[in-house]
N, C-alpha and C. Protein backbone atom coordinates (compact mmCIF):
# COMPACT_ATOMS: atom_id res chain seq x y z
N UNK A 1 16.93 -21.55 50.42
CA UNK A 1 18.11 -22.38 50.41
C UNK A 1 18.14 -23.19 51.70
N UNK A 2 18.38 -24.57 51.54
CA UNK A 2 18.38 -24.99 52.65
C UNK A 2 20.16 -25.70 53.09
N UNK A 3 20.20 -26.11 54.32
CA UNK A 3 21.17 -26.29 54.95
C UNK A 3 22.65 -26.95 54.23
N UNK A 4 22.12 -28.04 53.51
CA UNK A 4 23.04 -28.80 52.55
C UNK A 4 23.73 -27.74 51.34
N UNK A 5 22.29 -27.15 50.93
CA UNK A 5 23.13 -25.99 49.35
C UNK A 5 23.46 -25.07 49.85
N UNK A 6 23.63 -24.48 51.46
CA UNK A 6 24.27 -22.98 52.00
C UNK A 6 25.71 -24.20 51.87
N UNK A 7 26.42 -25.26 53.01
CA UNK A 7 27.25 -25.51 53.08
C UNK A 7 28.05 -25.74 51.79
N UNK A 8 27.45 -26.49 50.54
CA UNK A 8 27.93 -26.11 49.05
C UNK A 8 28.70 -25.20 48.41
N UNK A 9 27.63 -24.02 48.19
CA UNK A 9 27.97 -23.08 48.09
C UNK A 9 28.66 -22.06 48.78
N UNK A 10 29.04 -22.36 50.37
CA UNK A 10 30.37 -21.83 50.78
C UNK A 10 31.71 -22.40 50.38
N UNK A 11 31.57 -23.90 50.23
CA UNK A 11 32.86 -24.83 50.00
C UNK A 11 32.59 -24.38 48.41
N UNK A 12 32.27 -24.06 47.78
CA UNK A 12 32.44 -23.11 46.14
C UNK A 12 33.36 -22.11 46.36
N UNK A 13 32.52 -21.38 47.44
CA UNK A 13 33.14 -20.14 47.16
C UNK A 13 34.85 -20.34 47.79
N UNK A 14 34.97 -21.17 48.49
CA UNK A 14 36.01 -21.28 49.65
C UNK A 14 37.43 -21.79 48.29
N UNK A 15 36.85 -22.14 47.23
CA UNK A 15 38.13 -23.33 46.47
C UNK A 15 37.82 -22.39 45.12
N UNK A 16 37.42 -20.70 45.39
CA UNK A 16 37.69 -20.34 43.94
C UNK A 16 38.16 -19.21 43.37
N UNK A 17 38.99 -18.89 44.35
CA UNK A 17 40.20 -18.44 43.21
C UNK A 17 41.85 -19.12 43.64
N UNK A 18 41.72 -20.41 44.44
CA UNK A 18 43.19 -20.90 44.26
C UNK A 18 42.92 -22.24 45.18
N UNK A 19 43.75 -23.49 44.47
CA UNK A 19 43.85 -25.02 45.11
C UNK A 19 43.68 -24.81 46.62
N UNK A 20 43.13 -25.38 47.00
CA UNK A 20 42.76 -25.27 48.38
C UNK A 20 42.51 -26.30 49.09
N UNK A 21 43.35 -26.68 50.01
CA UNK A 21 43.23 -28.16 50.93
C UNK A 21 42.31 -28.28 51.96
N UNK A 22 41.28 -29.07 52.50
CA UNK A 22 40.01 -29.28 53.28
C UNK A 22 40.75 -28.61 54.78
N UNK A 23 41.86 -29.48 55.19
CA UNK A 23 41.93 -29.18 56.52
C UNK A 23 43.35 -27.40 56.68
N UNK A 24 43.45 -27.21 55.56
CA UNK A 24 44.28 -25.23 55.85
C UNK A 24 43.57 -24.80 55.70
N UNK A 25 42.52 -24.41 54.95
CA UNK A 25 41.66 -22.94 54.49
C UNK A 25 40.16 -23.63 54.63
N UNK A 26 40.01 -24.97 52.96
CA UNK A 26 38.26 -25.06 53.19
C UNK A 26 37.42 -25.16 54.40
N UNK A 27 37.45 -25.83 55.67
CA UNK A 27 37.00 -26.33 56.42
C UNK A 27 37.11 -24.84 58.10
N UNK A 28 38.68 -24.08 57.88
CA UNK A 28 38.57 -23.07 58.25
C UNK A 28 37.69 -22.08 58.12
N UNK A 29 37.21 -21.63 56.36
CA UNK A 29 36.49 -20.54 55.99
C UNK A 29 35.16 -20.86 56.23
N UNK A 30 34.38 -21.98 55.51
CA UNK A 30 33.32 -22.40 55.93
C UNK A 30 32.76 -22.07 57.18
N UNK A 31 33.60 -22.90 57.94
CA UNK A 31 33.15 -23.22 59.24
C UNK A 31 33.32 -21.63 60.11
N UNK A 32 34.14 -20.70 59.41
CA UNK A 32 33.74 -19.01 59.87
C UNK A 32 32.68 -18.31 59.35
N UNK A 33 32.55 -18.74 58.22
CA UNK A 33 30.97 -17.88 57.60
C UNK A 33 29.94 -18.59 57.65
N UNK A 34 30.10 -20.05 58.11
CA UNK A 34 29.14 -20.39 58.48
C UNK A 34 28.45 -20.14 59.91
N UNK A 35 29.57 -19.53 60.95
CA UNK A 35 29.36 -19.40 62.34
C UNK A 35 28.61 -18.03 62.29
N UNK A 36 28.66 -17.40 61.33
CA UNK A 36 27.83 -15.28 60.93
C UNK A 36 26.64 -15.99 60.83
N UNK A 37 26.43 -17.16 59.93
CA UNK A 37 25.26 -17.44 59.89
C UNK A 37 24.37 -18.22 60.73
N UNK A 38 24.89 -18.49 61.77
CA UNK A 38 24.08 -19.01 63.13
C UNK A 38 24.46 -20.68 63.18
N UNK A 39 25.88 -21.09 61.90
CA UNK A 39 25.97 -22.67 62.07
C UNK A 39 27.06 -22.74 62.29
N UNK A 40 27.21 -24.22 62.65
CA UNK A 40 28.02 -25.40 63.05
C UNK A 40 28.42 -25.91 62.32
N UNK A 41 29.40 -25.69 61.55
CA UNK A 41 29.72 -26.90 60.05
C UNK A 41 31.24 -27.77 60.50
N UNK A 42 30.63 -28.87 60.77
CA UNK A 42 31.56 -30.04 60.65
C UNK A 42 32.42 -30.71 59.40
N UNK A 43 33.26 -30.77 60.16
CA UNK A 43 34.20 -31.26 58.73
C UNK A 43 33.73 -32.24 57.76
N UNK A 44 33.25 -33.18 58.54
CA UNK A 44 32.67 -34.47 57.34
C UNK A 44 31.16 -33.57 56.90
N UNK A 45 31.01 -32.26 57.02
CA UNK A 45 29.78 -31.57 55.91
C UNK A 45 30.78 -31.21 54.96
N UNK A 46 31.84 -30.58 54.94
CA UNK A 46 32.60 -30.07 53.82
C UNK A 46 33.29 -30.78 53.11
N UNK A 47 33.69 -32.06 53.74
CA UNK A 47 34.34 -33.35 52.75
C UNK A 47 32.71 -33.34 51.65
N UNK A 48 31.83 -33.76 52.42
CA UNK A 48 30.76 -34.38 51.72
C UNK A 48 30.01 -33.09 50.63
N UNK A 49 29.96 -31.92 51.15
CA UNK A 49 30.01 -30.87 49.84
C UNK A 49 30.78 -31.07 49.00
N UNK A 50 32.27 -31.37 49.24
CA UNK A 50 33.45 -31.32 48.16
C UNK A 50 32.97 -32.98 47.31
N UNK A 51 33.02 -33.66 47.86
CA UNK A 51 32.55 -34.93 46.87
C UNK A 51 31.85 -34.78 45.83
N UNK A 52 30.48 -33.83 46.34
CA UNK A 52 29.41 -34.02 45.26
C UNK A 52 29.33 -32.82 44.73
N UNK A 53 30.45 -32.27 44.73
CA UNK A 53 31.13 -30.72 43.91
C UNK A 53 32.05 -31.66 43.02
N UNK A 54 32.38 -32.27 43.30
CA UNK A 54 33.21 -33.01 42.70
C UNK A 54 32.54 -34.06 41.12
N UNK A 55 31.55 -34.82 41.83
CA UNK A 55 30.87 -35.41 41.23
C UNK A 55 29.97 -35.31 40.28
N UNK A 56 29.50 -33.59 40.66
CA UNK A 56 28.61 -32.90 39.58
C UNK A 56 29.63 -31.96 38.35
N UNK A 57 30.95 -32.34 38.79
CA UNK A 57 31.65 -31.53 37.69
C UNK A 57 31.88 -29.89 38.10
N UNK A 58 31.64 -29.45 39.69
CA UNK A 58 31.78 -28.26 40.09
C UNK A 58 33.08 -27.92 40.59
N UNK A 59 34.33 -29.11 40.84
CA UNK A 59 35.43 -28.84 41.43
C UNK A 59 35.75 -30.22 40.78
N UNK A 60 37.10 -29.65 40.73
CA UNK A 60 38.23 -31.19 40.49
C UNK A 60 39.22 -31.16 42.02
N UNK A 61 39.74 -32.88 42.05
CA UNK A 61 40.57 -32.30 43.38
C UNK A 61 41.83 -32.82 42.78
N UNK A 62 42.80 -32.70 42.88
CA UNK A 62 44.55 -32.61 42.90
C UNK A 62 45.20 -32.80 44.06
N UNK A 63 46.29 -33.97 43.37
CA UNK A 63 47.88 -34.28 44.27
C UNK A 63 48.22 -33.14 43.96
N UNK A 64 48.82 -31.74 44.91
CA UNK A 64 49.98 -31.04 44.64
C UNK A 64 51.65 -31.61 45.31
N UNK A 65 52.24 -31.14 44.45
CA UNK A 65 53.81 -32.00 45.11
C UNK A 65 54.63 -30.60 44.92
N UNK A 66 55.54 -30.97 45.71
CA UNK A 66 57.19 -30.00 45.16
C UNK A 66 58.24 -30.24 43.96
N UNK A 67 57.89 -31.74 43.88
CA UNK A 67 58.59 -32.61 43.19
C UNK A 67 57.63 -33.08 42.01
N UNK A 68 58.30 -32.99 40.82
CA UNK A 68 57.27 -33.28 39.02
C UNK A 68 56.51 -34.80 39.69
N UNK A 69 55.54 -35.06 39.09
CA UNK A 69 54.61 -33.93 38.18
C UNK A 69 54.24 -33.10 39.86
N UNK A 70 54.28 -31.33 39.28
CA UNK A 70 53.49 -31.03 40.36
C UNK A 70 52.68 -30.70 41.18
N UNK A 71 51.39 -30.96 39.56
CA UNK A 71 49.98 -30.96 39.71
C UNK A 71 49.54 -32.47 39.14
N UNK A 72 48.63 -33.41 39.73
CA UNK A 72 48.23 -34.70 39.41
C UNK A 72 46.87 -34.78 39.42
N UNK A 73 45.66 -34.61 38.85
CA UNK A 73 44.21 -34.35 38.97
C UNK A 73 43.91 -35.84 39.19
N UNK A 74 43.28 -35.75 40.35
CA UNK A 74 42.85 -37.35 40.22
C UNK A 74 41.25 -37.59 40.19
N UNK A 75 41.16 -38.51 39.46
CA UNK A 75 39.29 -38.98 38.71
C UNK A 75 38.74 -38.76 39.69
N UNK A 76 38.50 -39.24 41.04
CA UNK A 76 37.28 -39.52 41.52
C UNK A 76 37.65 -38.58 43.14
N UNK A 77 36.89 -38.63 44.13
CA UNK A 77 37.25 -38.08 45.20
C UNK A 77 37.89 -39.21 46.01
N UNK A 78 38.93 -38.97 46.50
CA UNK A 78 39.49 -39.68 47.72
C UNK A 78 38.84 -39.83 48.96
N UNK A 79 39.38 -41.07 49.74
CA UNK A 79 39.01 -40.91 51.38
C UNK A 79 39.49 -40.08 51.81
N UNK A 80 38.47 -39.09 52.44
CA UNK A 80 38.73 -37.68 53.49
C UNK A 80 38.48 -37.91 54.83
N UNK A 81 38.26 -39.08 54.90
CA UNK A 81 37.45 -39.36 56.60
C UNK A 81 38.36 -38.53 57.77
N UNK A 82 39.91 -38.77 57.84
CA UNK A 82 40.90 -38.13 58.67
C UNK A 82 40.71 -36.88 57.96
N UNK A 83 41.48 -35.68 59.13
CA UNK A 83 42.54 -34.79 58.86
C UNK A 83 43.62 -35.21 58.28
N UNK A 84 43.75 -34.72 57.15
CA UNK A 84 45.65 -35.12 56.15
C UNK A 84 46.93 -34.00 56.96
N UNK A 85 47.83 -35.32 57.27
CA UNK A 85 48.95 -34.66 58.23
C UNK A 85 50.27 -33.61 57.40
N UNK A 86 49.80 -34.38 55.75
CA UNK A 86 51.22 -33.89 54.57
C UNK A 86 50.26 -32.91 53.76
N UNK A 87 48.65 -32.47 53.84
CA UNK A 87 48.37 -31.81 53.06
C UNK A 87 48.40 -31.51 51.69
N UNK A 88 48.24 -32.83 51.19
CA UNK A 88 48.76 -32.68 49.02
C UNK A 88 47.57 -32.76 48.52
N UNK A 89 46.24 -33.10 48.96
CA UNK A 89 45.19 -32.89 48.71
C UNK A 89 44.28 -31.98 48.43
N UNK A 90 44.01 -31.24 47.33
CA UNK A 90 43.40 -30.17 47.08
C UNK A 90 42.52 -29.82 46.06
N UNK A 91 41.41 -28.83 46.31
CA UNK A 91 40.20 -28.94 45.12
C UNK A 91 40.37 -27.86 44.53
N UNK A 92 39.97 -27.48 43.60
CA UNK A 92 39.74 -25.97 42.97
C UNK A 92 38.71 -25.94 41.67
N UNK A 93 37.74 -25.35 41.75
CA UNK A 93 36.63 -24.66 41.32
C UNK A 93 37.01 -25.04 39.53
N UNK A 94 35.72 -25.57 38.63
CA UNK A 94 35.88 -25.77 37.54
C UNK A 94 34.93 -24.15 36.44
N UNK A 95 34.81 -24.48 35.36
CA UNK A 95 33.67 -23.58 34.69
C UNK A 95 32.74 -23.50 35.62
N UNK A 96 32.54 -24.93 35.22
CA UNK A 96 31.02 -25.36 35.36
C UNK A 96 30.51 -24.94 36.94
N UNK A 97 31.77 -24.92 37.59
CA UNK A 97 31.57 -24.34 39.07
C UNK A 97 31.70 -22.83 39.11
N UNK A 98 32.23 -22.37 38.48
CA UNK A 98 32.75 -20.98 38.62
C UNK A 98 31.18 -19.91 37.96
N UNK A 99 30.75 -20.81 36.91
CA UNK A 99 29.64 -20.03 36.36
C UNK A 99 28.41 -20.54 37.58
N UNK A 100 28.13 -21.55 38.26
CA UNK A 100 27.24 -21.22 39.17
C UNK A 100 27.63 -20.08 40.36
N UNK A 101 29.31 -20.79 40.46
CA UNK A 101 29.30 -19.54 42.00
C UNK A 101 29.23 -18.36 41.44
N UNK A 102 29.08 -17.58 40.13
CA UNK A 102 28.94 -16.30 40.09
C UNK A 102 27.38 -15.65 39.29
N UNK A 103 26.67 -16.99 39.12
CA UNK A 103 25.22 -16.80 39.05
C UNK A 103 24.37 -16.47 40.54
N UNK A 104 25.31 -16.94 41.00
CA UNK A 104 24.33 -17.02 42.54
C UNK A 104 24.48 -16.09 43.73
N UNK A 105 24.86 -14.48 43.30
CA UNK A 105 25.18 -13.39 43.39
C UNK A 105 24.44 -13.27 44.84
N UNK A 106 22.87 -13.57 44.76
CA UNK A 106 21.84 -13.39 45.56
C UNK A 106 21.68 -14.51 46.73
N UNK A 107 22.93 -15.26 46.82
CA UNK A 107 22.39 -16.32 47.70
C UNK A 107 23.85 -15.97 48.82
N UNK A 108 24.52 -14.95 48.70
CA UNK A 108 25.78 -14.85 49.62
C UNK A 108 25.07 -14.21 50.43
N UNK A 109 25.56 -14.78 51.82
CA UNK A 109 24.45 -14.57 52.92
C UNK A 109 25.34 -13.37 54.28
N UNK A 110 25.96 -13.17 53.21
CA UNK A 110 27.26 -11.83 54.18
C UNK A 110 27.61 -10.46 53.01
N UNK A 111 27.47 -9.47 53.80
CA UNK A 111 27.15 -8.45 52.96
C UNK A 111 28.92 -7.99 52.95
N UNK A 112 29.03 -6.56 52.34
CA UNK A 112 30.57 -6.49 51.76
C UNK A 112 31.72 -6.27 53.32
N UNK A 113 31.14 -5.93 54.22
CA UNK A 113 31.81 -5.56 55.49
C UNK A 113 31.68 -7.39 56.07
N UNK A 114 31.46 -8.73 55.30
CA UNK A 114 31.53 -9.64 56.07
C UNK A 114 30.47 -10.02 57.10
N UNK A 115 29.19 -9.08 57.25
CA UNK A 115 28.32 -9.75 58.29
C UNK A 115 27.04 -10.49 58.07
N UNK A 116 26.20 -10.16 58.71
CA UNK A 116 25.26 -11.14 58.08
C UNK A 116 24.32 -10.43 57.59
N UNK A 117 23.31 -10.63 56.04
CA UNK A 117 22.91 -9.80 55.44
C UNK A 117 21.59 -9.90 56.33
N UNK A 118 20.43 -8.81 57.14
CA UNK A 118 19.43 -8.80 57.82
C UNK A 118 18.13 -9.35 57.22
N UNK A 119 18.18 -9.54 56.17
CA UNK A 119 16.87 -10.59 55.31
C UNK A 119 17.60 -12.10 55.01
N UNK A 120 18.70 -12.34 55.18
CA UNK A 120 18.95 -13.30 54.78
C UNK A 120 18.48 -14.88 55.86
N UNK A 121 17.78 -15.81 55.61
CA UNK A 121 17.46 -16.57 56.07
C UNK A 121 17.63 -18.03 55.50
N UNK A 122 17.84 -19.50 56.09
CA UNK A 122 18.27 -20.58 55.43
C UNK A 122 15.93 -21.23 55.55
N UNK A 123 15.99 -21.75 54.32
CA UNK A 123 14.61 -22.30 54.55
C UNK A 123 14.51 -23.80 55.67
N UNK A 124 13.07 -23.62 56.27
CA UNK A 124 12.82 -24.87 57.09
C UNK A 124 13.29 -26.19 56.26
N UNK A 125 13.53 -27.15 57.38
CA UNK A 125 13.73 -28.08 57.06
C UNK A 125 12.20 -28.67 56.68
């Protein structure tokens, strides 16, 4: 696995079991299990995972509101370039995402106590 499909497949795992906004949780969790694993994950890596999670049909992203409607799925991915200050922006995990993140049993690179699994390695660039 190399560098691009580890950051992926954390921003999978990060948006699947509830709506989840880039700058409260996705970009938090990542960027912690990615630090077990010896990286640096920048925010514009997890916008750009979420896009083409997006794009391949692995996540949808959503307006959430307080006020009807108060889920709004919108087609395509938005500009993420900033941090969002109102937070209504949010992705969450489709089938088609949910059946890879739970095919890929063998590629979670943190064992059940959270650390880092001792064979686990990302391939050369």
């Amino acid at each position: 696995m190399d560098r691009d499909e580890l950051v992926r497949l954390l921003v999978l795992n990060a948006i699947c079991d509830d709506y989840e906004n880039v700058d409260q949780v996705i970009l938090r969790d990542v960027a912690a299990d990615g630090a077990k694993c010896g990286l640096t994950i920048e925010r514009s890596e997890v916008v750009h995972a979420l896009a083409g999670l997006v794009e391949d049909g692995m996540a949808k992203v959503y307006i959430l509101s307080a006020r009807a409607p108060h889920v709004t799925e919108l087609l395509d991915m938005p500009e993420m370039d900033i941090p969002e200050d109102d937070f209504k922006t949010y992705f969450y995990i489709t089938k088609k995402g949910m059946h890879l993140h739970l095919s890929h049993d063998t590629w979670w690179p943190l064992d059940d106590e959270g650390n880092l699994k001792p064979d686990w390695h990302l391939d050369p660039v």
